[in-house]
C-alpha atoms as a PDB file:
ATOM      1  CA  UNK A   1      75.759  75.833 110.957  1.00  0.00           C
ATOM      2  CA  UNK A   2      72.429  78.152 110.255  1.00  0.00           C
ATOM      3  CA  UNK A   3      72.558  80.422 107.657  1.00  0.00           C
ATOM      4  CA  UNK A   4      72.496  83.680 110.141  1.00  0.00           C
ATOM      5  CA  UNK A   5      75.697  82.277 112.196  1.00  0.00           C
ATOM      6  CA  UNK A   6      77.538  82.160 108.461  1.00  0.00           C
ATOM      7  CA  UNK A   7      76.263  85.346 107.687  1.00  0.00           C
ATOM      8  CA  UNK A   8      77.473  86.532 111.128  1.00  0.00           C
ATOM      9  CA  UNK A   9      81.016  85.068 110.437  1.00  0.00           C
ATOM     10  CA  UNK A  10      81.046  86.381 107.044  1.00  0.00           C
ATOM     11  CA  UNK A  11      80.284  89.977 108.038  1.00  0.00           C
ATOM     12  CA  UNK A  12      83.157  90.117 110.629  1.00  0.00           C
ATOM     13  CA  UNK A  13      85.477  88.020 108.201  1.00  0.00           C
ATOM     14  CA  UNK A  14      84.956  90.804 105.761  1.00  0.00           C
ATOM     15  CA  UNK A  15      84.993  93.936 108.151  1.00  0.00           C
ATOM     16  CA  UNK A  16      88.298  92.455 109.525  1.00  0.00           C
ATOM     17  CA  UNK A  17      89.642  92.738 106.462  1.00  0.00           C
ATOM     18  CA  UNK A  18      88.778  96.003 105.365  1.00  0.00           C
ATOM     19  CA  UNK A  19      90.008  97.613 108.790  1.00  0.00           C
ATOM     20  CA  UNK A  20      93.039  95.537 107.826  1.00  0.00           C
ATOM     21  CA  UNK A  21      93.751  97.552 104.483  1.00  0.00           C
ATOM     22  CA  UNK A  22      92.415 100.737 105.808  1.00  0.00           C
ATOM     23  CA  UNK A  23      95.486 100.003 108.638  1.00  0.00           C
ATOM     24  CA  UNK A  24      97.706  99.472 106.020  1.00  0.00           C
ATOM     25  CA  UNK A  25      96.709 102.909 103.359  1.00  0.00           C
ATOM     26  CA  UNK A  26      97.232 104.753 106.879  1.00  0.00           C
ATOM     27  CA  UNK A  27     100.639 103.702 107.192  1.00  0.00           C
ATOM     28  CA  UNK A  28     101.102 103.981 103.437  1.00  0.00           C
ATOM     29  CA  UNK A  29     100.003 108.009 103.865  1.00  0.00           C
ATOM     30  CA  UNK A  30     102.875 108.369 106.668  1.00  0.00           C
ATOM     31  CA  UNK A  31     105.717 106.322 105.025  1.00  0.00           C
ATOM     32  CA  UNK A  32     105.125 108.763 101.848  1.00  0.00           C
ATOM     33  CA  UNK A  33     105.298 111.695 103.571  1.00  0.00           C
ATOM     34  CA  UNK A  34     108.147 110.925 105.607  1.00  0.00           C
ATOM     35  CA  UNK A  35     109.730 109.836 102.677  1.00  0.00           C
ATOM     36  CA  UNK A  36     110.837 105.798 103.310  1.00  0.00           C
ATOM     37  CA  UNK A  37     110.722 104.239  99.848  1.00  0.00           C
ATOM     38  CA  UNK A  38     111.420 101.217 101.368  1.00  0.00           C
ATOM     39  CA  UNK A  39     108.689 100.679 103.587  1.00  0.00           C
ATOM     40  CA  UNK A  40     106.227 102.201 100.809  1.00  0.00           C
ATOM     41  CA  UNK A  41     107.382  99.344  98.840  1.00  0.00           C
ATOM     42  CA  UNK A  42     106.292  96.741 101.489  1.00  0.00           C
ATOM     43  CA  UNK A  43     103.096  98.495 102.280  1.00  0.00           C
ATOM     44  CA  UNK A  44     101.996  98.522  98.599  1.00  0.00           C
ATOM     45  CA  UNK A  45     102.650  94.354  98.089  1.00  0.00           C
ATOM     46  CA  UNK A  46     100.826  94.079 101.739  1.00  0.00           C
ATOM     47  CA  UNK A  47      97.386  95.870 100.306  1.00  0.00           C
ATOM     48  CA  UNK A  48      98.184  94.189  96.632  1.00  0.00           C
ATOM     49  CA  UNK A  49      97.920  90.663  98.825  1.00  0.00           C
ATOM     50  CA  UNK A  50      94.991  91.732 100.890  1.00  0.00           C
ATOM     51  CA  UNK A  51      93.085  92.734  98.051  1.00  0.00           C
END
């Protein structure tokens, strides 16, 4: 594989991922202000594993 294709790969890999955990603080923001402890628990181990 050339370099630039692994580059290429590595740049989406890793813009994937932080559109991932940017998902993830949104839906953190909402499930504190509405209050759900329980889903604020979930959210916080799902952005403690994708970090």
């Amino acid at each position: 594989m050339s370099q630039n294709r692994f580059q290429v790969i590595s740049k989406s890999k890793e813009t994937h991922r932080q559109n991932i955990q940017r998902n993830i603080e949104h839906r953190l923001e909402v499930a504190k202000a509405k209050g759900d402890e329980r889903l604020v628990g979930q959210l916080e181990a799902e952005i403690r594993y994708f970090s």
